[in-house]
Protein backbone atom coordinates (compact mmCIF):
# COMPACT_ATOMS: atom_id res chain seq x y z
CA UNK A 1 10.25 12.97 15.25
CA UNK A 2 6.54 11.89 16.14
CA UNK A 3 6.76 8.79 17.56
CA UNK A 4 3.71 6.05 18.60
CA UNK A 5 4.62 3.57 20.95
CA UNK A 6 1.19 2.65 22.26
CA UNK A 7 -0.10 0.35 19.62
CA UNK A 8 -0.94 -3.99 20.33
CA UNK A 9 1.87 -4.31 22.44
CA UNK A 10 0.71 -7.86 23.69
CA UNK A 11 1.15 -8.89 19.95
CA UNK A 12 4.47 -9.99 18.10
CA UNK A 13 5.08 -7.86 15.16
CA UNK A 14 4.72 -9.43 11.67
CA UNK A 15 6.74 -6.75 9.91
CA UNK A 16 10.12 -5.23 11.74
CA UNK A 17 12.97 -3.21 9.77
CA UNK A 18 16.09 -2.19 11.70
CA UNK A 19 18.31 0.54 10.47
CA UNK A 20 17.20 -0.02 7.11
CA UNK A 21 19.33 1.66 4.29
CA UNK A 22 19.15 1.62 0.52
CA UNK A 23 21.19 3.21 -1.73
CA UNK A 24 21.25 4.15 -5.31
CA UNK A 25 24.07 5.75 -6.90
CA UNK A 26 25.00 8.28 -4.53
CA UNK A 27 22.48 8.91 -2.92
CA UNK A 28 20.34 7.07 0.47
CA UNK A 29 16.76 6.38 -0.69
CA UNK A 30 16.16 4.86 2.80
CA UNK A 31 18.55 5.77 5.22
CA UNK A 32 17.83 4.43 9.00
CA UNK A 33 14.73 3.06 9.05
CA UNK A 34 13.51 1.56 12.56
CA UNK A 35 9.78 0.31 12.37
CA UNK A 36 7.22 -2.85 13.82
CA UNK A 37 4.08 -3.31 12.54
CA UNK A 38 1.70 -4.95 14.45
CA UNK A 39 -1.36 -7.57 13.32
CA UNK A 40 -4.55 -5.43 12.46
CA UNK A 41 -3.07 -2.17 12.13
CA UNK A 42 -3.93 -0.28 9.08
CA UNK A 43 -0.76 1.69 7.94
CA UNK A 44 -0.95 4.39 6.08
CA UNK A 45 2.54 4.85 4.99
CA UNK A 46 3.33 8.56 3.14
CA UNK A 47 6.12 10.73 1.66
CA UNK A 48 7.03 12.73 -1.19
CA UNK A 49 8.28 11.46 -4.49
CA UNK A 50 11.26 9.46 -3.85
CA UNK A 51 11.02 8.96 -0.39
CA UNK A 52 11.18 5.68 -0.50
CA UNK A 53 8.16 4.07 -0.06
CA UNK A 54 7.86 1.57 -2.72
CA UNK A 55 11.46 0.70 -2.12
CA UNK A 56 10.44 -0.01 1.58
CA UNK A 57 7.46 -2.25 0.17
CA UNK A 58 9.94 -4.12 -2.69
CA UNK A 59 12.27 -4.71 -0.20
CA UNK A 60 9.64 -6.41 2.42
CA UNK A 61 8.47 -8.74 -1.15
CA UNK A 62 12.29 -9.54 -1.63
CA UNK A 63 11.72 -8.16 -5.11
CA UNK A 64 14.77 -5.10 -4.23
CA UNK A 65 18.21 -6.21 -3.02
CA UNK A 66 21.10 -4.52 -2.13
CA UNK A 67 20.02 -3.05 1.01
CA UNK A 68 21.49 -3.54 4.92
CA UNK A 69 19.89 -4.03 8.06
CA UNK A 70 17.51 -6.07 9.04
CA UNK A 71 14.08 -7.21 7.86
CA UNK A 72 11.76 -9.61 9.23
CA UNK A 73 7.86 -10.67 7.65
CA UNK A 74 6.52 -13.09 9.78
CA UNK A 75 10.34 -13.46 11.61
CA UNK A 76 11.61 -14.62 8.08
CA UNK A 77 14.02 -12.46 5.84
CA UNK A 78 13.57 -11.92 2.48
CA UNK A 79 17.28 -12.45 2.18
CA UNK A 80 17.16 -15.66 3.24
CA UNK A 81 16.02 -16.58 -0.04
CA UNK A 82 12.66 -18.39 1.03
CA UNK A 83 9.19 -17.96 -0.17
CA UNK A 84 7.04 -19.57 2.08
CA UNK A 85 6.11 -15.74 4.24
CA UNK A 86 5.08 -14.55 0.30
CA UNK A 87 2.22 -16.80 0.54
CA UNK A 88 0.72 -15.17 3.67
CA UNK A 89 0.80 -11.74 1.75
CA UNK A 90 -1.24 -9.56 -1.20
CA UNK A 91 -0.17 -7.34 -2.96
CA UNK A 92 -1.86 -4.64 -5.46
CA UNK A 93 1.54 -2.37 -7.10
CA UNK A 94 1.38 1.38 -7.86
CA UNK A 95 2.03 0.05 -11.65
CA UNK A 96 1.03 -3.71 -12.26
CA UNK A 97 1.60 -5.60 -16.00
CA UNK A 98 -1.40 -7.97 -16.19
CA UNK A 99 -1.59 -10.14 -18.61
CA UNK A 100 -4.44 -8.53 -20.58
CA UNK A 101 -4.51 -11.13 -23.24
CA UNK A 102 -6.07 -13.43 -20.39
CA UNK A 103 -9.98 -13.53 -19.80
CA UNK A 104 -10.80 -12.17 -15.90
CA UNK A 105 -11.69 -15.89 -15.04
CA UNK A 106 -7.58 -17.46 -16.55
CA UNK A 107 -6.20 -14.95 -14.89
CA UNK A 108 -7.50 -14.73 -11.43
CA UNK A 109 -7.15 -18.68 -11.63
CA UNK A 110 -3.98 -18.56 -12.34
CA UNK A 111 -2.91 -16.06 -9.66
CA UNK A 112 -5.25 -18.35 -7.16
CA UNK A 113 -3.31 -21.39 -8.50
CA UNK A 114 -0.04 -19.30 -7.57
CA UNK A 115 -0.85 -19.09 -3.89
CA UNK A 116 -1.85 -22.55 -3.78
CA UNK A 117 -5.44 -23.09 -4.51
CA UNK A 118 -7.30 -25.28 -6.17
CA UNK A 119 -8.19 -24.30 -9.66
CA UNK A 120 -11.98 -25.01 -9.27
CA UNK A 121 -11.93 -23.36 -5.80
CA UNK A 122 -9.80 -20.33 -7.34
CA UNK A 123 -12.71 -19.69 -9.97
CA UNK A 124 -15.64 -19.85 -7.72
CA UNK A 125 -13.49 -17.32 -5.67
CA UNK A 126 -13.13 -15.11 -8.16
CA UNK A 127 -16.29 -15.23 -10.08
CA UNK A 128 -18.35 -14.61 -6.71
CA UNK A 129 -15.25 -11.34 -5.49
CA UNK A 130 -16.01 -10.19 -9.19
CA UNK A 131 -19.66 -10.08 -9.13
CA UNK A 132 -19.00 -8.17 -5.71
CA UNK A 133 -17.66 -5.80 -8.10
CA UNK A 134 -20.77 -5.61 -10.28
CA UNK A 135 -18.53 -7.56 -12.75
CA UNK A 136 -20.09 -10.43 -12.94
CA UNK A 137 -20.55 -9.86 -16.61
CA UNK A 138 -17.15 -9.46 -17.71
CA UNK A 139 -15.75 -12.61 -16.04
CA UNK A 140 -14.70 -14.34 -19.32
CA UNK A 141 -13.87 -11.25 -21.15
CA UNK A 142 -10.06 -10.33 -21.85
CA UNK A 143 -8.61 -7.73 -19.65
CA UNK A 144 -7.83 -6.03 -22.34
CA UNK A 145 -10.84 -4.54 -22.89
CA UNK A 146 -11.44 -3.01 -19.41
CA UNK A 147 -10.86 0.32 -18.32
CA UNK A 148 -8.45 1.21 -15.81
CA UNK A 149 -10.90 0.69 -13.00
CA UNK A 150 -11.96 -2.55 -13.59
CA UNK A 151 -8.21 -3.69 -14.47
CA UNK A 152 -7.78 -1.90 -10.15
CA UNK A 153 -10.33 -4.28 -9.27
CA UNK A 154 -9.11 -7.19 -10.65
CA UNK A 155 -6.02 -6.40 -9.09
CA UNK A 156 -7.33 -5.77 -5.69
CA UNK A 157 -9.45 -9.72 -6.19
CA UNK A 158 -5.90 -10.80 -7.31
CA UNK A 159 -4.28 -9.82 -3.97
CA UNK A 160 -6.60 -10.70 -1.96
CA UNK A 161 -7.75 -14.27 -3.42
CA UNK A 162 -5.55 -16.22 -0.60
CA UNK A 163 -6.82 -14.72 2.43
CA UNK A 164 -3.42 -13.33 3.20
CA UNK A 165 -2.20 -11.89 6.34
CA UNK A 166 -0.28 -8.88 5.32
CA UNK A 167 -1.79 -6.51 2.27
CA UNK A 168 0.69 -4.36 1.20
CA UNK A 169 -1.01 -1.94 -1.54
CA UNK A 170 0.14 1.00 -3.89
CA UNK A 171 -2.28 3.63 -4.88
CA UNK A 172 -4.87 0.85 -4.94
CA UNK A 173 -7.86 3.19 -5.49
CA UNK A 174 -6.28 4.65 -8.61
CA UNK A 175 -8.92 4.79 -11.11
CA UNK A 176 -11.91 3.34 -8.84
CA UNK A 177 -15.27 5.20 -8.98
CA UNK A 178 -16.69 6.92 -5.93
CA UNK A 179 -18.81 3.81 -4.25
CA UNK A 180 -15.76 1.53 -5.13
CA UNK A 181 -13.95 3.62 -3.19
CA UNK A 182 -16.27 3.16 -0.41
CA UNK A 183 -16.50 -0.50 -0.80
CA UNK A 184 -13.01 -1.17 -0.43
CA UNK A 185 -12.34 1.22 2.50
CA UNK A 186 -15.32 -0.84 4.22
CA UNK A 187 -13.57 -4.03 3.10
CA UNK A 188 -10.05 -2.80 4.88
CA UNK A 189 -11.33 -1.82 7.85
CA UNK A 190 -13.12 -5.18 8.14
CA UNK A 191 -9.95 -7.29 7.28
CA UNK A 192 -7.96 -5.09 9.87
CA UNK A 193 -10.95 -5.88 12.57
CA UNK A 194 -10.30 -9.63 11.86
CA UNK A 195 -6.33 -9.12 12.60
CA UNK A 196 -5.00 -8.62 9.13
CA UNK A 197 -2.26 -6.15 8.85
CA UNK A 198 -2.78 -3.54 6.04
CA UNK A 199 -0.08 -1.68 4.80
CA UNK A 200 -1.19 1.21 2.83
CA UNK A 201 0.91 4.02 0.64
CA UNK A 202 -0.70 6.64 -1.12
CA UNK A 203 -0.92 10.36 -2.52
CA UNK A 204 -4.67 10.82 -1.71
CA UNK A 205 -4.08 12.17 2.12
CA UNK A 206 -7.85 12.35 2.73
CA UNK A 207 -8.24 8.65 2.28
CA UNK A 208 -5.19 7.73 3.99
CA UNK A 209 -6.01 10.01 6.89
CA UNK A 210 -9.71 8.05 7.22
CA UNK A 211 -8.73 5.01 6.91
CA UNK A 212 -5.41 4.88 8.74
CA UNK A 213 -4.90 4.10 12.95
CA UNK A 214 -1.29 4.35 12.05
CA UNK A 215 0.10 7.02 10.02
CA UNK A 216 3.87 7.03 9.06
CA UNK A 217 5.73 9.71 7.33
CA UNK A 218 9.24 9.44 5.40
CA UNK A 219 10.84 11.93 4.54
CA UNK A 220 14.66 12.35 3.11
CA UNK A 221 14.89 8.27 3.50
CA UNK A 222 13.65 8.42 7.41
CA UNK A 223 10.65 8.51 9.43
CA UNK A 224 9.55 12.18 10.44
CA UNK A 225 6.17 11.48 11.66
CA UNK A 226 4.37 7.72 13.35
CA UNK A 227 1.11 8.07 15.23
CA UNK A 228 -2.41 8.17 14.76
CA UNK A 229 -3.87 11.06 13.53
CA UNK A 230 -5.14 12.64 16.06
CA UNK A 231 -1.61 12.26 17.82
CA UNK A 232 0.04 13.74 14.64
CA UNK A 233 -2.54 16.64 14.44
CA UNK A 234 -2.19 17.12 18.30
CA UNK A 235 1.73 17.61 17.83
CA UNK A 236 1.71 19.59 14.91
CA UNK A 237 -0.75 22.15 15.76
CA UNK A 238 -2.53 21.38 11.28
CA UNK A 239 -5.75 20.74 10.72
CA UNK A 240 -5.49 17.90 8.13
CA UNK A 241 -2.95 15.72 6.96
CA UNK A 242 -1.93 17.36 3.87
CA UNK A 243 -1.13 20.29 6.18
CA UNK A 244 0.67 18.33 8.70
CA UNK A 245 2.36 16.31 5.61
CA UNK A 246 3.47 19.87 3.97
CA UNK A 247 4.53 21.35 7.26
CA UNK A 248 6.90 18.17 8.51
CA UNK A 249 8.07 17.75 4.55
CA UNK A 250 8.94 21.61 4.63
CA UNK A 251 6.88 22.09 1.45
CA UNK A 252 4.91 25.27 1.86
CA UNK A 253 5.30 26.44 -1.78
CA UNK A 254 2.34 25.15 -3.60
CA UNK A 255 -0.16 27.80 -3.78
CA UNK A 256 3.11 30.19 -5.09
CA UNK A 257 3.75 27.48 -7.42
CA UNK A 258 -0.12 27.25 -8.67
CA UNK A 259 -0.49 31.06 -9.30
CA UNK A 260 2.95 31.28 -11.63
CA UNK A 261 1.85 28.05 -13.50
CA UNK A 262 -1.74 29.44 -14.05
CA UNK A 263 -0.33 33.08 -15.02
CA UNK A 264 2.18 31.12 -17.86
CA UNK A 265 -0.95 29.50 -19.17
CA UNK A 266 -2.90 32.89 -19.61
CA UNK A 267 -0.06 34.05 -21.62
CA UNK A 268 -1.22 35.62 -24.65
């Protein structure tokens, strides 16, 4: 395994899992996983299908029981039953259920009021995050009516509302247009700067592998790869991450794959 050692040692880690392990049916989704994440790192946490890293993430919310070892968020367990830690963290999931009946402005409030704000406070919040957005015209509109990349940006205002410490997010670009994108890369890196600890999963290597100082890699329920980068690129003799990510994964099948699916569609 790649390992990275080097990273804010002089800090105390707001996220540690010890020999992790979830299982469903007969089979170990997550299966020995050691890890400490450190304040203003920028994680950019990767796998296949099934790998387990939404089940890491649901288990860190205390929205998945059932697991063993040990799991600390700001040295509190989600086991423990308490929800004080939740209020120190965003989150924007792979698949979120909004309530779409809701105008932007009820339903950012509400979230704000969630996390503790004020109501007044949580709509100036929003209104001014949403005009960020360039949707400043939409802010008493139903969700309903937006397209999947305004709903994404919603979501990412929703997370983010409470200036939390940890932001865990799913695929949170999904949908976003190309200076989007760029806006909320800029707007992680500058949240990381200020200490925050972003933990990000995702499909899209190229994104993950620009925006990420940290770079994990699951694989069969454990970690394969952890370093920068660089370090994983050093070690692996690939030039990008996909090609690191297909070489550690073992996955080396895809352009095989492409050519048979492409000659069954030119069937006649």
């Amino acid at each position: 395994m790649i390992s990275n050692n080097s990273s804010n040692s002089n800090n105390s880690p707001v996220i540690t899992l010890r020999d992790l392990r979830m299982r469903f049916s007969d089979r170990y989704v997550l299966n020995g996983i050691d890890l400490d994440v450190n304040p203003g790192q920028i994680i950019g946490y990767i796998g296949p299908n099934g790998a387990g890293k939404s089940t890491t993430v649901k288990i860190m919310l205390g929205l998945v029981e059932g697991y063993t070892g040990e799991v600390r968020v700001f040295g509190e367990s989600p086991s423990d039953g308490g929800v004080d830690y939740k209020k120190r963290i965003g989150y924007v999931p792979e698949v979120a259920e909004v309530y779409d009946t809701l105008t932007a402005r009820e339903y950012l409030t509400f979230i704000g009021e969630l996390y503790g704000l004020k109501p007044a406070d949580a709509e100036s919040k929003a209104r001014r995050l949403l005009e960020m957005f360039g949707l400043k015209d939409v802010f008493d509109v139903r969700i309903a009516t937006f397209s999947k990349g305004m709903k994404q940006k919603v979501l990412i205002i929703s997370s983010l509302l409470h200036n939390p410490d940890i932001l865990f997010l799913d695929e949170p670009l999904s949908g976003l247009d190309a200076n989007s994108v760029m806006v909320v890369k800029e707007i992680l890196a500058l949240l990381a700067a200020q200490g925050k600890t972003i933990f990000y999963s995702s499909h899209i290597m190229d994104v993950v592998e620009k925006i990420s100082d940290r770079i994990i890699l699951l694989d069969g329920g454990r970690i394969v790869a952890d370093g920068s980068f660089e370090e994983l690129k050093g070690q692996s003799q690939e030039g990008s991450l996909e090609q690191i990510f297909n070489q550690l994964t073992g996955f080396n099948e895809h352009q095989e794959i492409a050519e048979q699916f492409v000659a069954i569609v030119q069937e006649v």
